[in-house]
Protein backbone atom coordinates (compact mmCIF):
# COMPACT_ATOMS: atom_id res chain seq x y z
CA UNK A 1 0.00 0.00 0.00
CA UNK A 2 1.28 3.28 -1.11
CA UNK A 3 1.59 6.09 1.32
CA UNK A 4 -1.27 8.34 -0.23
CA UNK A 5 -3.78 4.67 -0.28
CA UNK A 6 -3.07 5.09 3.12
CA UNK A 7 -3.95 8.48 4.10
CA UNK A 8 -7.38 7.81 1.67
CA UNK A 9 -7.86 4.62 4.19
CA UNK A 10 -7.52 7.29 7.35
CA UNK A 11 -10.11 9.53 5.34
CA UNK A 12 -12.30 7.14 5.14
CA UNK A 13 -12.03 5.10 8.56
CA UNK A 14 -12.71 9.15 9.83
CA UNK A 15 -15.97 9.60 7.57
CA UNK A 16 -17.24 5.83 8.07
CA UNK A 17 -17.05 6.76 11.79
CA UNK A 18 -19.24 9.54 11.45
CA UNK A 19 -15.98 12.09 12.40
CA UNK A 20 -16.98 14.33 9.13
CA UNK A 21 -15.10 17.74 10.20
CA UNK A 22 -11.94 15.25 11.10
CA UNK A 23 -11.94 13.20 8.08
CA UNK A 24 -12.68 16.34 5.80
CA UNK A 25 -9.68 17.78 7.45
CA UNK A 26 -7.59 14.87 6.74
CA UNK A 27 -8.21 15.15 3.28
CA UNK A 28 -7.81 18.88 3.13
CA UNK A 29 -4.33 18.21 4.30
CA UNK A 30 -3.99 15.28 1.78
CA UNK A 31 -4.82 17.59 -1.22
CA UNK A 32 -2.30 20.71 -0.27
CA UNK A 33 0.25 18.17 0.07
CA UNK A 34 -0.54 16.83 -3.72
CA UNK A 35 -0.35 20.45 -4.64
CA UNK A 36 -3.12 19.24 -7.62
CA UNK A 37 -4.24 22.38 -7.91
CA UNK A 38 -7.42 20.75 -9.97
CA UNK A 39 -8.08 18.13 -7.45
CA UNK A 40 -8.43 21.30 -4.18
CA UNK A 41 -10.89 23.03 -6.45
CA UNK A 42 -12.72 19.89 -6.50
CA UNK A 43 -12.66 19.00 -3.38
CA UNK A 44 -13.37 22.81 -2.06
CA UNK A 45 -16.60 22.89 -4.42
């Protein structure tokens, strides 16, 4: 498992867990540290 599968698997445990302003967080972080510009519109829309 690659390191970003992983973080997606944290972001997902979060949401599944009903922890929605954690696990949104989590993936915040995981998209400024793509720097995929595209992909933190996306996610921000």
């Amino acid at each position: 498992m690659t390191q970003a599968e992983a973080r997606l698997k944290e972001v997902i445990s979060f949401l599944k867990n009903k922890d929605i302003v954690l696990g949104y967080r989590k993936l915040m972080d995981y998209v400024i540290d793509t720097q995929d510009l595209d992909l933190y519109r996306e996610v921000i829309t």
